[in-house]
Every structure is written in C-alpha cells, then in structure tokens.
Protein backbone atom coordinates (compact mmCIF):
# COMPACT_ATOMS: atom_id res chain seq x y z
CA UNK A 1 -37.49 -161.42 92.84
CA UNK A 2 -36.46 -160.12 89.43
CA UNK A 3 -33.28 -158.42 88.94
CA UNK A 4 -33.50 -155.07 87.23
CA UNK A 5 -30.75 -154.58 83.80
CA UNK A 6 -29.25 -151.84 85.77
CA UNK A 7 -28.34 -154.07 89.40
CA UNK A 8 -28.07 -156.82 86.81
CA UNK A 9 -24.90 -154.48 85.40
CA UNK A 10 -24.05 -153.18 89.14
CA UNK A 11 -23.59 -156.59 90.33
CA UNK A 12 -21.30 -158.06 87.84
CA UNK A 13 -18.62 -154.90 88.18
CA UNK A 14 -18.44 -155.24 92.14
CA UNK A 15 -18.51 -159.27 92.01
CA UNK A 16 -15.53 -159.25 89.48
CA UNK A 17 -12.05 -159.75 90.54
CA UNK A 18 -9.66 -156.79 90.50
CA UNK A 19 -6.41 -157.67 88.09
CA UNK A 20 -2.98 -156.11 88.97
CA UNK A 21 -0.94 -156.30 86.22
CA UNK A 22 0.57 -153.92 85.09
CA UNK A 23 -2.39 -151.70 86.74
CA UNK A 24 -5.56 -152.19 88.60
CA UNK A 25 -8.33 -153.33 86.43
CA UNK A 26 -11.57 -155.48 85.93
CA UNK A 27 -12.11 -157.88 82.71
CA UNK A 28 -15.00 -160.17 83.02
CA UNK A 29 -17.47 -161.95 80.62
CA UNK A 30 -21.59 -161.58 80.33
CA UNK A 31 -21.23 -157.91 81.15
CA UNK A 32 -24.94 -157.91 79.83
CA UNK A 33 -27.91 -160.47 79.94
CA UNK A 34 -27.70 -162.74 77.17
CA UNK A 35 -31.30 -161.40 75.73
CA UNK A 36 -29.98 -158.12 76.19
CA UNK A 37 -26.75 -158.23 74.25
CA UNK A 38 -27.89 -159.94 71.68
CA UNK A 39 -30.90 -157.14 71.19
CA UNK A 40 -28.21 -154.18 71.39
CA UNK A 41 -25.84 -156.55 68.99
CA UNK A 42 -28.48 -157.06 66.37
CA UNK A 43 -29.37 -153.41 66.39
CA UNK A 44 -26.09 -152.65 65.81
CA UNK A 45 -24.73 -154.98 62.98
CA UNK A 46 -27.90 -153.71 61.22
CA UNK A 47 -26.43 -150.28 61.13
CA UNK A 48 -26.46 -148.42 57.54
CA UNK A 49 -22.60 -148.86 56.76
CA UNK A 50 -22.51 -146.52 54.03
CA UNK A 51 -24.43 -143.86 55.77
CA UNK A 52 -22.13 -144.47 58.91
CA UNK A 53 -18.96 -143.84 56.06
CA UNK A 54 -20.88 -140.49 55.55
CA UNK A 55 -21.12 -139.45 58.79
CA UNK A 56 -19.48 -136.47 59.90
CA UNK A 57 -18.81 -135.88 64.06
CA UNK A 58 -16.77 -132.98 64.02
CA UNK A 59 -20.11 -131.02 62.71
CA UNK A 60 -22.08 -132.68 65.49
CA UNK A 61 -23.75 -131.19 68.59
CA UNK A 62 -24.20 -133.84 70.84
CA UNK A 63 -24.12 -134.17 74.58
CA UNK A 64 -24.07 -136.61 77.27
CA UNK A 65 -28.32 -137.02 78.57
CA UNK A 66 -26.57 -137.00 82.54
CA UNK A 67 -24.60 -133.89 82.81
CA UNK A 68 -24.87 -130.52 81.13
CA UNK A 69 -21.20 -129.44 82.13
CA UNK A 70 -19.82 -132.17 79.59
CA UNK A 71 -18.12 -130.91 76.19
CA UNK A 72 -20.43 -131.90 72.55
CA UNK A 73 -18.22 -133.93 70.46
CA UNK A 74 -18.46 -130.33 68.19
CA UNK A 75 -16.25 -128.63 71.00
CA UNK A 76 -13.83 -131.09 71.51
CA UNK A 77 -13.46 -131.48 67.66
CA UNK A 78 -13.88 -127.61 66.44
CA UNK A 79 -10.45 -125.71 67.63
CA UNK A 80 -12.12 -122.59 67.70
CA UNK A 81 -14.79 -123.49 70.10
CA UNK A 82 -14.49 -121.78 73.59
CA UNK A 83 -14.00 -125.15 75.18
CA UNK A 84 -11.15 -126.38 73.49
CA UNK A 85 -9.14 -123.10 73.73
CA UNK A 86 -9.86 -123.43 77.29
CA UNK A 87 -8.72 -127.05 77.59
CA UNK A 88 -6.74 -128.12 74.69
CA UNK A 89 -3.79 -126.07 75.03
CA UNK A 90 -1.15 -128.79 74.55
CA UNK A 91 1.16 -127.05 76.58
CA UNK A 92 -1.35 -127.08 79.56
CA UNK A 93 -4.43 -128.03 78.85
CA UNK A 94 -6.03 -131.34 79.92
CA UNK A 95 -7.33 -132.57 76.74
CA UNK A 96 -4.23 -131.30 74.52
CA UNK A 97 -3.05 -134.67 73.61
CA UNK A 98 -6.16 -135.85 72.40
CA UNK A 99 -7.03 -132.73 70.63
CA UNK A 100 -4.06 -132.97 68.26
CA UNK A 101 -4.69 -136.56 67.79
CA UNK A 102 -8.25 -135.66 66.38
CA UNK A 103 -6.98 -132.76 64.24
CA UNK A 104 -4.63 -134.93 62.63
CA UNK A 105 -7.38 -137.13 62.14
CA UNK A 106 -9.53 -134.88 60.66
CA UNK A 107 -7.35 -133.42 58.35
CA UNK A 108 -6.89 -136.32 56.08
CA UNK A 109 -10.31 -135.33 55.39
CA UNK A 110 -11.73 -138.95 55.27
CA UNK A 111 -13.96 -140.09 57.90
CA UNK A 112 -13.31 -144.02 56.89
CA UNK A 113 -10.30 -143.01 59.41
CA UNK A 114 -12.25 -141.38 61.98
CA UNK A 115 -13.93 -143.15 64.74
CA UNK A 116 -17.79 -142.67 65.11
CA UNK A 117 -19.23 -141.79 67.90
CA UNK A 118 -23.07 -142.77 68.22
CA UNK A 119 -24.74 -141.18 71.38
CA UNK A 120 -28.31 -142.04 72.94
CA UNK A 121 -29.86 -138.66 71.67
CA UNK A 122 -28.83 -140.52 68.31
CA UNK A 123 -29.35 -144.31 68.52
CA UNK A 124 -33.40 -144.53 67.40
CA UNK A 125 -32.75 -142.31 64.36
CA UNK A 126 -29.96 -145.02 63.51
CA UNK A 127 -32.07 -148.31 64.54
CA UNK A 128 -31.03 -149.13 67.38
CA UNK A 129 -33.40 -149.81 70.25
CA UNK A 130 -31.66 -149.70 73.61
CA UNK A 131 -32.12 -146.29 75.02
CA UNK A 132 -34.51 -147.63 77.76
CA UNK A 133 -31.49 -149.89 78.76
CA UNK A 134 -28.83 -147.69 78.74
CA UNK A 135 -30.70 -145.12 81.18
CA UNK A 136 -31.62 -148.05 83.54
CA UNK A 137 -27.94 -149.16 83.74
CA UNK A 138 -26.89 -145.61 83.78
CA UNK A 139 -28.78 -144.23 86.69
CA UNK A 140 -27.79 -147.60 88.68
CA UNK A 141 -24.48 -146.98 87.78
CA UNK A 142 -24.52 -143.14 89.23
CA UNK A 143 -26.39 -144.81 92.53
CA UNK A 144 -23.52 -147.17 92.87
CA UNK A 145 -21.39 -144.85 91.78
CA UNK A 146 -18.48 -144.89 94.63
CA UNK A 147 -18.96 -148.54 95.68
CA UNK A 148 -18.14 -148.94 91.55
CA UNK A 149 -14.57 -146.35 92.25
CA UNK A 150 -13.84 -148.69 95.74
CA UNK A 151 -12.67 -151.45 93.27
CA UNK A 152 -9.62 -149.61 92.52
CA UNK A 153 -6.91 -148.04 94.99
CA UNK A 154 -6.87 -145.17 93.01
CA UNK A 155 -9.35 -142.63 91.52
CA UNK A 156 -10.15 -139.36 90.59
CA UNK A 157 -13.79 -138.45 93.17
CA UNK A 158 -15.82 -135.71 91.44
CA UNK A 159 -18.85 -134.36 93.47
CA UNK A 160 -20.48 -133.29 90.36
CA UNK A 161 -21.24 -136.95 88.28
CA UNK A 162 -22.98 -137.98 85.06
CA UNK A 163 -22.42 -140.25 82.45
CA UNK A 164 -20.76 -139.45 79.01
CA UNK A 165 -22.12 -143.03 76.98
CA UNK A 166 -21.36 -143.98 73.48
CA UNK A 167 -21.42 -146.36 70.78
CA UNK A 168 -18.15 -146.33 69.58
CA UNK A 169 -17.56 -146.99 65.65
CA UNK A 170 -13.66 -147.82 65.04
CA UNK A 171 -13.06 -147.31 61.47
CA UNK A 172 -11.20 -150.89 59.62
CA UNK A 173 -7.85 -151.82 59.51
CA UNK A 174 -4.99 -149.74 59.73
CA UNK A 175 -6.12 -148.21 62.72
CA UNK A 176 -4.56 -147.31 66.21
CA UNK A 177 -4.81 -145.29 68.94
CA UNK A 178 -1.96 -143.80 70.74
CA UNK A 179 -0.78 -145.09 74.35
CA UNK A 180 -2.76 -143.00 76.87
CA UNK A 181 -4.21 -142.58 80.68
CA UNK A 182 -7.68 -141.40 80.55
CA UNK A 183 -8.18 -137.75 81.24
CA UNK A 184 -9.03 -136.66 85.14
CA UNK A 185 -12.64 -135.70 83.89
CA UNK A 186 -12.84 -139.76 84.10
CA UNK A 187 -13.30 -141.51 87.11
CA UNK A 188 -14.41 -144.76 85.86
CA UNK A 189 -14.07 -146.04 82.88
CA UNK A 190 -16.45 -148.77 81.44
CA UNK A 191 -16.15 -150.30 78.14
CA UNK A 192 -18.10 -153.60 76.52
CA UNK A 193 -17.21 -155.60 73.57
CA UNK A 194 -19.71 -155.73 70.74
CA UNK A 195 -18.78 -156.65 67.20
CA UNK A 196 -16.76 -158.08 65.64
CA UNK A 197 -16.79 -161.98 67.37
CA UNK A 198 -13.05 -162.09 66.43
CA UNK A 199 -10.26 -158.89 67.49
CA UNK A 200 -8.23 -157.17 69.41
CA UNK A 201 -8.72 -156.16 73.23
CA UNK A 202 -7.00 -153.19 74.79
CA UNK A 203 -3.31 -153.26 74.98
CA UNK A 204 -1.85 -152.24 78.19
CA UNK A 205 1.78 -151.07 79.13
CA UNK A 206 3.71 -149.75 81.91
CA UNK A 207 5.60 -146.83 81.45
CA UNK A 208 9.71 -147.29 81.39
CA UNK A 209 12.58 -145.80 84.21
CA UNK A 210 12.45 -141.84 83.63
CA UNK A 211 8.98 -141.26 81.76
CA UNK A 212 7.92 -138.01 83.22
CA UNK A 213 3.87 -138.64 83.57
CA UNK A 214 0.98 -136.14 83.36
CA UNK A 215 0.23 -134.63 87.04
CA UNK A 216 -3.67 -133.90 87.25
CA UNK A 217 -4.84 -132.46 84.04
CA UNK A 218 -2.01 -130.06 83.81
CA UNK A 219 1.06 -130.62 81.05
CA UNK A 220 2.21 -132.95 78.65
CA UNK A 221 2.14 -136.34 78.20
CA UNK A 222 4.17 -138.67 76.01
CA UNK A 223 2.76 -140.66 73.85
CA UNK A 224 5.97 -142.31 72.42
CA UNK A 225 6.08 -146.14 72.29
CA UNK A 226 9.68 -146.24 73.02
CA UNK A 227 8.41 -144.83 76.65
CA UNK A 228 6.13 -147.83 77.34
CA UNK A 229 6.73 -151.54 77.99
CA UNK A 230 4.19 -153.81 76.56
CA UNK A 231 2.84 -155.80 78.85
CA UNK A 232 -0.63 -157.61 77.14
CA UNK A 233 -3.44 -157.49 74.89
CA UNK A 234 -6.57 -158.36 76.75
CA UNK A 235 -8.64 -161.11 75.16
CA UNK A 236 -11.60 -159.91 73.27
CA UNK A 237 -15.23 -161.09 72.87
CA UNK A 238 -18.60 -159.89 72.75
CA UNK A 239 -20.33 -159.15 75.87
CA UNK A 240 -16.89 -158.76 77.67
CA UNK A 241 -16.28 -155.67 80.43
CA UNK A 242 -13.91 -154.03 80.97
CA UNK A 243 -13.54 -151.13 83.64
CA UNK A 244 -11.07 -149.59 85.81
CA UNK A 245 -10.42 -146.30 87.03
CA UNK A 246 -7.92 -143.90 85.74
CA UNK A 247 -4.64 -143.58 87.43
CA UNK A 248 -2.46 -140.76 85.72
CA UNK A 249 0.97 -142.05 86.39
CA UNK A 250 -0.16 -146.29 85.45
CA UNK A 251 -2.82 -146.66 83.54
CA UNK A 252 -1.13 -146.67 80.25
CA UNK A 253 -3.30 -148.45 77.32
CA UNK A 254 -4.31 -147.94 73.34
CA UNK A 255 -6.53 -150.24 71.24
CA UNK A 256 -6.74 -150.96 67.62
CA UNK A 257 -8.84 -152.51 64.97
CA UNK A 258 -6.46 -155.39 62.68
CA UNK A 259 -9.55 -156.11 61.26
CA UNK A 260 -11.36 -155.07 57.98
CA UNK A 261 -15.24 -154.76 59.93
C-alpha cells in the first residue's frame, strides 16, 4: 500500500525522538521524500532573485488558505491596521515584540534586510510547483493534529486550528533574529531546511536566574542576550525538521543567515 506525502510527513514527526536540552524538541533528517524535496528545492533555487530583492511584504495582503481568523502579513506589518493596534501594544499586546522588530526593519527602507515571506496563494505566480503538496501535508497535519502536540509536555491547545505556511526568504549575511518563544497563537511549530546545503540551524538558549518571562500573550518579553545562556546551534541541512511546541517560559531560540545566499 502506498503511503500518501501527507502520512508520509505525519509519520516521521511522531516516529522522531523528543530532545531535552535545553527544551523539548524534535530534529530529524528526510523530513520529505527524496523526489519531493528535491522538486520543491529546484523550484525554489530557480526563484527570480532580483525580483525577490524587489519585493515588498509590508504592502501585501496575504492569508493563511486554513483559517480566516489569521492576521495578512499587511496587518502585522502596517501599524495602523486594526489588528496590530489590537495586538501589538508592546506594553500588552501579544505580538509587541515582534512588531517593533519589523518596524525597525522596515524603516531602513531596504528590503535586501527584510525577510520574504512567500505564501501558497503566491508560489505558482513565482514558479514554484508544490501547492498540491503542501495542502496534502497540511490537512494530514490538522487530522493528526493533537497526536503531533502529545510529543511535547507542554503546549498551547486551540479548538479553533489552521495552518499559517510559508516559504521563508532570509535576506544574506549580516542577518539575525532576536532570542524569542513563539507567540501563544502557535501551538506547533514546524520548520524544514531548504537552501543553502551549507548554514546555520536555530540557536537555542535557556534563559538565566531572574529573567522575568512572558505569561500567556500578555506583557513584555526580553529580548536581551545578556538574559540567555547559549546552549547550541542545531546542525543544518536540507530536508532536515525541526518542530516543537512553544513553551513561553523555555523555548528560547533565534536563527541567522552567516551566509551571502
């Protein structure tokens, strides 16, 4: 009997082994088929750079194809939108941190600094031909949705569920993002490795004595190195997964690109 893509996908996450240290999480390789990355890969490497350069996100409209209660890219990114008034308050609102992290972004006026987000609405105007795939591992992912959150001792359970997917476009070297636990609007988090072949894998850190964390999505957060201990940089190759589920008060983690690609 053939396997589907999405059980395919399913499988792999609840067969891999759950890492401790410094938090619960999941690393494992062959996260897709090999005929599968290496369609998704080629489609996109082929990518038109310069037009990518060009591209502009904050002036986008885009939302996830699972849920309609999800924010566009447009309202997280626009600080007059009704959305981010609501939420990015970074006194109390749950997406403050990241909101000033994107405005600073922004204002340097040069998207070579920006990352690029490419959603599925998106990906056949840009060349790339995996929509069918991405549905078929989405859906299987909803179905297995809390056997996927039962890998992890911790998670946030939200009766209403979709899928917010991406292609994610870091720009080249310098770039970093700041230490951070995923918002509670994430219960699990799943991330594959694409391009380059050589880089950087998540950093992960544990947060020091003292460091006051973020309770549910209300207050601040720091984002201070000094607060963190290091711990490791997760190895990185193509086709790798990685996935865990966001605990506010461990899951501490950032990611760069050292790379000029």
């Amino acid at each position: 009997m053939t396997t589907s893509l999405g059980e395919y996908f399913v499988n792999k996450c609840l067969e891999a082994t759950t890492q401790t240290d410094p938090w619960p999480y999941a690393q494992f390789p062959d996260a897709l088929p090999a005929d599968s990355f290496d369609k998704l890969k080629k489609s996109i490497v082929n990518i038109d750079k310069d037009r990518l350069k060009e591209a502009h996100n904050k002036d986008a409209d885009r939302k996830s194809f699972t849920r309609d209660d999800f924010p566009s890219f447009k309202e997280f990114t626009d600080s007059n939108s009704a959305w981010r008034k609501a939420h990015s308050d970074p006194n109390t609102g749950a997406m403050g941190q990241f909101a000033q992290w994107i405005d600073k972004r922004y204002k340097s006026g040069n998207t070579l600094h920006n990352p690029i987000y490419l959603y599925p609405a998106q990906w056949k105007d840009w060349g790339i031909d995996f929509v069918d795939e991405i549905q078929e591992i989405g859906h299987a992912v909803l179905d297995n949705a809390r056997e996927l959150c039962n890998k992890f001792p911790n998670y946030h359970w939200h009766e209403k569920r979709g899928l917010n997917v991406h292609l994610k476009v870091d720009p080249p070297a310098p770039f970093e993002y700041y230490i951070h636990t995923d918002n509670i609007f994430k219960t699990w988090t799943s991330i594959i490795y694409i391009d380059p072949d050589e880089n950087e894998g998540t950093q992960m850190y544990s947060a020091k004595e003292g460091v006051v964390h973020r309770h549910k999505h209300i207050g601040k957060r720091t984002s201070n190195p000094d607060d963190f201990n290091f711990i490791k940089t997760l190895p990185w190759k193509p086709n790798t997964h990685f996935t865990f589920c966001s605990d506010l008060d461990r899951s501490y983690h950032s990611y760069s690109n050292p790379s000029e690609q």
